[in-house]
C-alpha atoms as a PDB file:
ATOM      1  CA  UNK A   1      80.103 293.347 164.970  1.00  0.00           C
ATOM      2  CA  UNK A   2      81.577 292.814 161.427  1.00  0.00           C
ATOM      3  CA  UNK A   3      80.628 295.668 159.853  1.00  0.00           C
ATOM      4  CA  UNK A   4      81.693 297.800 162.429  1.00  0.00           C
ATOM      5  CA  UNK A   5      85.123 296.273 162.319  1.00  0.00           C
ATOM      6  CA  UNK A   6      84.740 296.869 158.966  1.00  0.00           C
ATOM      7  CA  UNK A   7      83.565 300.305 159.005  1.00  0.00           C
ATOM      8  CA  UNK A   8      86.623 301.185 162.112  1.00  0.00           C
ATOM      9  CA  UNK A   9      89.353 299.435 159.987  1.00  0.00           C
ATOM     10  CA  UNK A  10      88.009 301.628 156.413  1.00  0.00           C
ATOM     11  CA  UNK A  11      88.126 304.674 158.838  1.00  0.00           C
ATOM     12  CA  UNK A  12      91.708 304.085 160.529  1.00  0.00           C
ATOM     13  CA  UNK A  13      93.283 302.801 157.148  1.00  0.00           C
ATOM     14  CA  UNK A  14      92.256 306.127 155.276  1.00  0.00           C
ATOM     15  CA  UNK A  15      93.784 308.086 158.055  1.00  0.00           C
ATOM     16  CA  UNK A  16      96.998 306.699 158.267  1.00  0.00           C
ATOM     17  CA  UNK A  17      97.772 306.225 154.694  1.00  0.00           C
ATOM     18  CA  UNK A  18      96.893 309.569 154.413  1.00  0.00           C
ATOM     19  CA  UNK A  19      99.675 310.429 157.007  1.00  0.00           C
ATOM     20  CA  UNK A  20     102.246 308.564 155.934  1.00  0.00           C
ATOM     21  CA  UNK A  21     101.622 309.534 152.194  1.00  0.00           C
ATOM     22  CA  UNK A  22     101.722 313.488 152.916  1.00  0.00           C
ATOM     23  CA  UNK A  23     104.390 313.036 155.586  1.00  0.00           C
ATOM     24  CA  UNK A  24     103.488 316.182 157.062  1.00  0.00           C
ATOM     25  CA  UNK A  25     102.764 315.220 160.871  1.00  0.00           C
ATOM     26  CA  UNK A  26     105.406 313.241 161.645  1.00  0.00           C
ATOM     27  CA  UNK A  27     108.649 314.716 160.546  1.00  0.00           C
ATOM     28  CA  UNK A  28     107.344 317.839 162.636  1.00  0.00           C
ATOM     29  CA  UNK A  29     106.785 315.583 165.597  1.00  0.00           C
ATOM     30  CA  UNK A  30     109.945 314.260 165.421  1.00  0.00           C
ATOM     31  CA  UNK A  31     111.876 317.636 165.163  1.00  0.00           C
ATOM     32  CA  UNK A  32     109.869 319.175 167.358  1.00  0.00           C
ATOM     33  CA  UNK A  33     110.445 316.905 170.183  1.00  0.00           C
ATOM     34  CA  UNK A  34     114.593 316.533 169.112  1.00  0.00           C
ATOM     35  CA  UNK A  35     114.558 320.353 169.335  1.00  0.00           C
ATOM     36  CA  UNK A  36     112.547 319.941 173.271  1.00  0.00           C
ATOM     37  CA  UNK A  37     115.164 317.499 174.213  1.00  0.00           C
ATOM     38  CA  UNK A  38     118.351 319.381 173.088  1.00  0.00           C
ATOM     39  CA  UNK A  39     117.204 322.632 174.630  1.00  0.00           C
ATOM     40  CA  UNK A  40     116.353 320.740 178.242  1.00  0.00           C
ATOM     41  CA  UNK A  41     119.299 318.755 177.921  1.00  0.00           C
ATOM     42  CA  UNK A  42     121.435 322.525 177.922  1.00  0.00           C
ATOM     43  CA  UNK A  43     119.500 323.728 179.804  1.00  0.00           C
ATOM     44  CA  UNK A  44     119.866 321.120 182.760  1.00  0.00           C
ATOM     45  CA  UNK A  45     124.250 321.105 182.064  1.00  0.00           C
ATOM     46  CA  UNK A  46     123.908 324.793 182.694  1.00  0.00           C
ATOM     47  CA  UNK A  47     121.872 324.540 185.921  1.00  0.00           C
ATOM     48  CA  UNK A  48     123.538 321.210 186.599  1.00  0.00           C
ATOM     49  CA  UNK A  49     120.489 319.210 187.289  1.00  0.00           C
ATOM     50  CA  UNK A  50     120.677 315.427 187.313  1.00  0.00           C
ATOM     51  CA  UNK A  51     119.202 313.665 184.229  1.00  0.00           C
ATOM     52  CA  UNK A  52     117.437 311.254 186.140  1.00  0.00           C
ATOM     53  CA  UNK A  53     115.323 313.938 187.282  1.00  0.00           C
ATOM     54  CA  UNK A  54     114.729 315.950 184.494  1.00  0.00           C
ATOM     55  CA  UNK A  55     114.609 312.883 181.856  1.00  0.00           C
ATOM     56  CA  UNK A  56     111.007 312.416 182.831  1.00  0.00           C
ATOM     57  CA  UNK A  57     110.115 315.239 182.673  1.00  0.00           C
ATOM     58  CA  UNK A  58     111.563 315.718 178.734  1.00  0.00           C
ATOM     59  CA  UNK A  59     110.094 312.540 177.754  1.00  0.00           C
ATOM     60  CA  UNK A  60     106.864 313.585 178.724  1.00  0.00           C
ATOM     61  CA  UNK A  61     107.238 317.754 177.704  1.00  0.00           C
ATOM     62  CA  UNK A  62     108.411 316.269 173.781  1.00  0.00           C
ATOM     63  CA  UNK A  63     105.370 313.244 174.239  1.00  0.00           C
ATOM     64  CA  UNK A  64     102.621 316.211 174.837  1.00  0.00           C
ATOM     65  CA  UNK A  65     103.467 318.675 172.771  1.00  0.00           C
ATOM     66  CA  UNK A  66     104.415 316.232 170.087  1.00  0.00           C
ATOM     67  CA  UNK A  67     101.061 314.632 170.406  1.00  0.00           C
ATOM     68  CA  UNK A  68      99.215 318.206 170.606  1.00  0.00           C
ATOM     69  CA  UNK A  69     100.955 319.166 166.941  1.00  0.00           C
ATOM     70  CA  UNK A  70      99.372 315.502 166.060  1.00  0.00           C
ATOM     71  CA  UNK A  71      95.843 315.617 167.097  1.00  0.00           C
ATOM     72  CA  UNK A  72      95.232 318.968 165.821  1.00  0.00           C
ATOM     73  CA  UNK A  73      95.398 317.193 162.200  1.00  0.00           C
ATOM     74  CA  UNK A  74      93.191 314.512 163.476  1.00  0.00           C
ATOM     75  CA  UNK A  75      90.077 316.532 161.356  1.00  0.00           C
ATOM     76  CA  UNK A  76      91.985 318.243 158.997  1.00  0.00           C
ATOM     77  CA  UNK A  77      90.842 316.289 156.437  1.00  0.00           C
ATOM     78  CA  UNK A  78      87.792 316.004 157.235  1.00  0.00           C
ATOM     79  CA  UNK A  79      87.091 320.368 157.335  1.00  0.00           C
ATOM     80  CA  UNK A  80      87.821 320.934 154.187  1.00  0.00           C
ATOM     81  CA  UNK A  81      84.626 320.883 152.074  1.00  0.00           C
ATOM     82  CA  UNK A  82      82.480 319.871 154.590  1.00  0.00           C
ATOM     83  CA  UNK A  83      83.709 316.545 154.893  1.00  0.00           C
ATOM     84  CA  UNK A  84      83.254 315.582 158.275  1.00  0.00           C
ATOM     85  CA  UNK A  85      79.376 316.029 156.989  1.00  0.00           C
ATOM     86  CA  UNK A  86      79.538 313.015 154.471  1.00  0.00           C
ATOM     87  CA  UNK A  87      81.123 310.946 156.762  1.00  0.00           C
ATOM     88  CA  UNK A  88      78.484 311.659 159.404  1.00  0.00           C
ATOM     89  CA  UNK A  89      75.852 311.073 157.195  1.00  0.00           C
ATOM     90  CA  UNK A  90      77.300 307.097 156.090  1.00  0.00           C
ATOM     91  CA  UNK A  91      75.943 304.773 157.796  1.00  0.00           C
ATOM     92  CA  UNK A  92      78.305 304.422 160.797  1.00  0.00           C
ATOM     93  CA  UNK A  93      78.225 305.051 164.394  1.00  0.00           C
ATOM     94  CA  UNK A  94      79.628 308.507 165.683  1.00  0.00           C
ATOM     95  CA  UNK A  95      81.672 306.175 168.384  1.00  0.00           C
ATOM     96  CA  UNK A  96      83.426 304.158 165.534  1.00  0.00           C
ATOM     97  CA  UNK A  97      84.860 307.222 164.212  1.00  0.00           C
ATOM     98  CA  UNK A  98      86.331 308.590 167.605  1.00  0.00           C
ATOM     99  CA  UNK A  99      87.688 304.926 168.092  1.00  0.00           C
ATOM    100  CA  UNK A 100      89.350 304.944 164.227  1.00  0.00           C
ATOM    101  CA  UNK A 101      90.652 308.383 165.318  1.00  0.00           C
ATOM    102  CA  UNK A 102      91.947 307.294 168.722  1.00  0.00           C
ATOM    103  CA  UNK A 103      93.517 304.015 167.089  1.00  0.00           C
ATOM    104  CA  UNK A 104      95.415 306.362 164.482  1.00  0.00           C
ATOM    105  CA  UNK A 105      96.882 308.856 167.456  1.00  0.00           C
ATOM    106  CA  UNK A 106      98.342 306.313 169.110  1.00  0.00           C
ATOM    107  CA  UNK A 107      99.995 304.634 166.447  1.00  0.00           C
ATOM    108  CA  UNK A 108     101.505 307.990 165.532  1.00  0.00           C
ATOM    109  CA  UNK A 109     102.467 308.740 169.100  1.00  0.00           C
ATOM    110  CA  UNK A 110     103.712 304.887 168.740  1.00  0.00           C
ATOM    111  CA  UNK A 111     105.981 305.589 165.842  1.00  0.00           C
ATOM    112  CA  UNK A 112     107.268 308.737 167.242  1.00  0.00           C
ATOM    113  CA  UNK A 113     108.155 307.573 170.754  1.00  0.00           C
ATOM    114  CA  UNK A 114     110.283 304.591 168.750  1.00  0.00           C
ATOM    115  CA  UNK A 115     112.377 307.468 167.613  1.00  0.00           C
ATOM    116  CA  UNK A 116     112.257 309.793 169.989  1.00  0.00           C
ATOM    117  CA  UNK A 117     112.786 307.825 173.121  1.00  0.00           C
ATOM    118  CA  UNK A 118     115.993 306.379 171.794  1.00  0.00           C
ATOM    119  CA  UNK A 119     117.662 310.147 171.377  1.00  0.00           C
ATOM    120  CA  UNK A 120     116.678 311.147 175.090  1.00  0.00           C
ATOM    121  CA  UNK A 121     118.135 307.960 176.518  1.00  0.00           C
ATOM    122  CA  UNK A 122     121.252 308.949 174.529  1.00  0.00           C
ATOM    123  CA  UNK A 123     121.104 312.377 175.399  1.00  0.00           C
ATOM    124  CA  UNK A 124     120.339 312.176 179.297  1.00  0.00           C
ATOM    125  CA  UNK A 125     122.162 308.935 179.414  1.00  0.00           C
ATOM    126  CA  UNK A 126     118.735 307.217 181.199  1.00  0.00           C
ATOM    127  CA  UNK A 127     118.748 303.765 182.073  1.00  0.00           C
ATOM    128  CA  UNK A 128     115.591 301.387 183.112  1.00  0.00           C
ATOM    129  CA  UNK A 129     118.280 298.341 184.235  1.00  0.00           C
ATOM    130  CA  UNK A 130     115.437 294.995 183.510  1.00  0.00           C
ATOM    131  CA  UNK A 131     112.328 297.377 183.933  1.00  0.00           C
ATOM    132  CA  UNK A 132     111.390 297.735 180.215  1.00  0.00           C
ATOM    133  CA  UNK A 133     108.002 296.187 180.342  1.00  0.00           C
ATOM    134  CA  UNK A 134     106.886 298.557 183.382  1.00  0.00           C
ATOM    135  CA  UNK A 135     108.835 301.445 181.364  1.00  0.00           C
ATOM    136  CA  UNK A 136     106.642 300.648 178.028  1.00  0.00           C
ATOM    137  CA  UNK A 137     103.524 300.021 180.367  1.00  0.00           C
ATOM    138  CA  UNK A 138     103.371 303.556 181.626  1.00  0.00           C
ATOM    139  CA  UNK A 139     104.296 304.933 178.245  1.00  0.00           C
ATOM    140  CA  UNK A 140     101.577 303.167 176.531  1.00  0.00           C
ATOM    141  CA  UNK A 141      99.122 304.130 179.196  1.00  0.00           C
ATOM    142  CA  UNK A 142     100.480 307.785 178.930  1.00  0.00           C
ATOM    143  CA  UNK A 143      99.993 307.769 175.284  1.00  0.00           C
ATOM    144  CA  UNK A 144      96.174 306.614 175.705  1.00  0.00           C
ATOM    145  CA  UNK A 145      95.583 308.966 177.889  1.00  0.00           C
ATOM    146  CA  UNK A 146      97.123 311.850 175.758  1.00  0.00           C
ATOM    147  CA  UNK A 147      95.335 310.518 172.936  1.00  0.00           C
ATOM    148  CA  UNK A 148      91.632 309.902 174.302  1.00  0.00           C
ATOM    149  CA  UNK A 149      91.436 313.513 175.408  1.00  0.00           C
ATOM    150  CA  UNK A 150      93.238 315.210 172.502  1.00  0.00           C
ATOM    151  CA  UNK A 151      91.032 313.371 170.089  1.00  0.00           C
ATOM    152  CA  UNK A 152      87.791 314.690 171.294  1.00  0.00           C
ATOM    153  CA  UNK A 153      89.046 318.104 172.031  1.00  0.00           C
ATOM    154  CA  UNK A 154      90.718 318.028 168.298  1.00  0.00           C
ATOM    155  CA  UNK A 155      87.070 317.447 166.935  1.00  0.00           C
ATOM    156  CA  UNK A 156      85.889 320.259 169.190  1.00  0.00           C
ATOM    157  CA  UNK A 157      88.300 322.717 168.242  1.00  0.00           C
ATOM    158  CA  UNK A 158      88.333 321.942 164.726  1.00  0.00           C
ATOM    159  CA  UNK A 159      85.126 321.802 163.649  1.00  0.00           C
ATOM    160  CA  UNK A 160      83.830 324.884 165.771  1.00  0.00           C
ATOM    161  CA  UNK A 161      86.405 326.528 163.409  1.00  0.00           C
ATOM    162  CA  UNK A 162      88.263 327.974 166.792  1.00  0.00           C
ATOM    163  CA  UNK A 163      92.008 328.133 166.091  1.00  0.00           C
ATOM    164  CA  UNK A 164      94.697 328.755 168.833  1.00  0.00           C
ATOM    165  CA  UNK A 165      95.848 327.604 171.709  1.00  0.00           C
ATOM    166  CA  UNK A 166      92.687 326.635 172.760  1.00  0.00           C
ATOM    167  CA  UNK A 167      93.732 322.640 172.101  1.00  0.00           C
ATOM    168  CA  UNK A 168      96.676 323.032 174.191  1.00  0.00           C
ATOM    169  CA  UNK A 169      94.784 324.565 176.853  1.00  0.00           C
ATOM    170  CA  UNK A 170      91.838 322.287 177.203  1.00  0.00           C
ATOM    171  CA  UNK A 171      93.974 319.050 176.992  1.00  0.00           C
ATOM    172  CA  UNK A 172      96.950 320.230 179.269  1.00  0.00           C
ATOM    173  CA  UNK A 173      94.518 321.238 181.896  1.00  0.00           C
ATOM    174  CA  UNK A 174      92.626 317.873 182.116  1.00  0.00           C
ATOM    175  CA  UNK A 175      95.835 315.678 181.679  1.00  0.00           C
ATOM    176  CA  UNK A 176      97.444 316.815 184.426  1.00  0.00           C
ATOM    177  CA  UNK A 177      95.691 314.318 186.966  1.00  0.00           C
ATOM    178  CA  UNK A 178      97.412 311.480 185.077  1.00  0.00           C
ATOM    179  CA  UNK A 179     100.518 313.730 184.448  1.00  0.00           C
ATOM    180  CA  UNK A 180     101.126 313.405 188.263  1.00  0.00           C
ATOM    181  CA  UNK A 181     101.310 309.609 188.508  1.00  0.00           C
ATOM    182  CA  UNK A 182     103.082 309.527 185.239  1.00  0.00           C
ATOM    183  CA  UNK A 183     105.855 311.532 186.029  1.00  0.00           C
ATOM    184  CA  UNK A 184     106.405 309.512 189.207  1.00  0.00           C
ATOM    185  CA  UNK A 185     106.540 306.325 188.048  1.00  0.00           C
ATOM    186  CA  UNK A 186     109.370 307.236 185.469  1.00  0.00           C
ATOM    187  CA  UNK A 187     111.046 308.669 188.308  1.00  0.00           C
ATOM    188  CA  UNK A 188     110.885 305.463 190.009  1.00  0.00           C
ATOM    189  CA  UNK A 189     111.734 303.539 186.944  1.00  0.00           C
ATOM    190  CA  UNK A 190     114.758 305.801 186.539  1.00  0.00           C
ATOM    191  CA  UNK A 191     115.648 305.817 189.938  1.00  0.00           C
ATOM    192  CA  UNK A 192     115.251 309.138 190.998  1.00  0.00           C
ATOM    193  CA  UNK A 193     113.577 308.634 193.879  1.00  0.00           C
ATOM    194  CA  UNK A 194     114.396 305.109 196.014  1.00  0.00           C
ATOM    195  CA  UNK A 195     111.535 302.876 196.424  1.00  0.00           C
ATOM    196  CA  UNK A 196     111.760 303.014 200.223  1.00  0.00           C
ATOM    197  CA  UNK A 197     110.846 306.678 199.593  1.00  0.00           C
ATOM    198  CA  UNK A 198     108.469 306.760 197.174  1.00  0.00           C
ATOM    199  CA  UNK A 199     105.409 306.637 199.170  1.00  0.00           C
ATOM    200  CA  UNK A 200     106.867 309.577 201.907  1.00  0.00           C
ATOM    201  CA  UNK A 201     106.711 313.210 202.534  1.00  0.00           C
ATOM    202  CA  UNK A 202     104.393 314.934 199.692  1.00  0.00           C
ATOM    203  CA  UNK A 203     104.790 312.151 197.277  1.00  0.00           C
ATOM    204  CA  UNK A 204     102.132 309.688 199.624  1.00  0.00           C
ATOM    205  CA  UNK A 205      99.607 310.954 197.283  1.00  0.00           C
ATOM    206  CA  UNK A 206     100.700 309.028 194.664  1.00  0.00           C
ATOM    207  CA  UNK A 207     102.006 306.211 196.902  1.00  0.00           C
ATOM    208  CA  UNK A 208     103.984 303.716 195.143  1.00  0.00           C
ATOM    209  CA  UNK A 209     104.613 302.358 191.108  1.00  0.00           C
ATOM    210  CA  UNK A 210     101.652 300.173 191.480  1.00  0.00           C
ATOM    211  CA  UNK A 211      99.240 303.142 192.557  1.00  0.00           C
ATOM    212  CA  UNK A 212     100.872 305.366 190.024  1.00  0.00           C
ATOM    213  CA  UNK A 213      99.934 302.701 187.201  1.00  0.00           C
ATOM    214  CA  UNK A 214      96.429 301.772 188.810  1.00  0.00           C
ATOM    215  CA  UNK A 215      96.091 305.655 188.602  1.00  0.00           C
ATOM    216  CA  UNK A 216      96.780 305.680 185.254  1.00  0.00           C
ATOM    217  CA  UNK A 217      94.383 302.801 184.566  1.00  0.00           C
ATOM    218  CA  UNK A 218      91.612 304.094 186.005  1.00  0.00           C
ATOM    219  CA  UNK A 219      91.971 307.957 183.981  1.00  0.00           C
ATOM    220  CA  UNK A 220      92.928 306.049 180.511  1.00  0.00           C
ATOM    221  CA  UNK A 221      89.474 304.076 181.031  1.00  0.00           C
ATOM    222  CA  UNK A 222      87.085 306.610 182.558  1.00  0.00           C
ATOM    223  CA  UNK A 223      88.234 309.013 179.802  1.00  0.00           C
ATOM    224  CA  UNK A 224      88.071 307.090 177.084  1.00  0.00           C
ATOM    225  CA  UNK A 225      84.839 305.680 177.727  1.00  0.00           C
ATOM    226  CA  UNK A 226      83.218 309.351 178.561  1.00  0.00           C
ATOM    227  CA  UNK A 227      85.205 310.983 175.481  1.00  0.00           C
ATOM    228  CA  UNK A 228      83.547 308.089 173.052  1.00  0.00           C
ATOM    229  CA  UNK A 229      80.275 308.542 174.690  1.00  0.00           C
ATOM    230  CA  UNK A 230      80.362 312.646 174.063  1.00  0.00           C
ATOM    231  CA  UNK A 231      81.970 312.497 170.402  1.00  0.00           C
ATOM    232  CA  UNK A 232      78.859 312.400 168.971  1.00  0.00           C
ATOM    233  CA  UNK A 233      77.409 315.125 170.668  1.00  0.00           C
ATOM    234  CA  UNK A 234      80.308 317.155 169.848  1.00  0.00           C
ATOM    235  CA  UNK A 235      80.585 316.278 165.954  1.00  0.00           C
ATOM    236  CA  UNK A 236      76.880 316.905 165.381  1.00  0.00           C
ATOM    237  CA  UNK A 237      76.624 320.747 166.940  1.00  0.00           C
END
């Protein structure tokens, strides 16, 4: 158990003081999901469209996209020269790298949601009244479950040497269970939609906030469990 907390913590330290030395991810990140949030925030003024509505769907547009431009770096590194070869040939488990990778996705995702999320509650004038802790709760859970998937399929893409969209399209396709549940609960949270309501018409799917969460709960765990369990099938073909 020690040296694998050794041999995670040597992994995830390299990685992010390798970010925040080259500074290359996360300034992008940052501009790129300003730049999603000023466009939908025109956008919805011209069309009129109330910002309790469409601020969910921004936060999470600028939080998948963002993370997309993120995980795609996730093996950078380790292409050039072969690298992801030595590191497969040390003496540590294939799992402890996909975990060291995970842990560094979400901390960027982290860092750029504490500066991001502040600009589209200014711009879309979104409120959560006393609700933070279920507000962080579902952002948290959205940001493993953006970051579980996107790690594995960032290790895939990358080291098959396929380029593209091919990221986008693998990740966006097998998000969107969560994306459902995800989406509702901010409406909630945002009041949107009244509570009375929630679990009505073609919202009973999802039912209420604490189905949307449990929802969330269950994807975030069978996903990350199945992605660790298949990362080293997918690093050593």
């Amino acid at each position: 158990m020690n040296y694998f907390c050794k041999s995670l913590w040597a992994i995830f330290a390299k990685d992010i003081v390798t970010e925040f030395r080259s500074k290359q991810v996360l300034p992008t990140m940052i501009v790129l999901g300003m730049l999603i949030a000023w466009v939908l925030r025109i956008v919805s003024e011209a069309a009129s469209l109330s910002t309790t509505v469409i601020g969910p769907a921004v936060l999470w547009i600028a939080f998948l996209f963002s993370g997309l431009l993120a995980q795609e770096r996730s093996f950078a590194v380790e292409e050039q020269e072969d690298c992801i070869a030595g590191l497969l040939l040390a003496p540590v488990d294939p799992g402890t790298i996909y975990i060291a990778k995970l842990f560094t996705n979400i901390i960027m995702l982290c860092v750029f949601e504490l500066v991001v999320v502040p600009v589209i509650f200014l711009t879309f004038q979104l409120s959560v009244a006393d609700k933070w802790f279920e507000f962080i709760t579902v952002l948290l859970l959205g940001n493993i479950g953006i970051s579980c998937v996107g790690t594995l399929f960032s290790a895939m893409v990358q080291l098959s040497r396929i380029r593209g969209s091919l990221l986008s399209v693998l990740v966006l396709v097998i998000l969107m269970p969560m994306m459902i549940p995800a989406t509702f609960a901010l409406l909630l949270l945002f009041g949107a939609i009244p509570g009375e309501l929630a679990g009505s018409g073609t919202l009973a799917l999802v039912g209420n906030f604490k189905t949307a969460i449990g929802y969330m709960v269950a994807f975030d765990a069978v996903y990350t469990v199945t992605c660790w369990l298949l990362f080293g099938f997918v690093v050593q073909e």
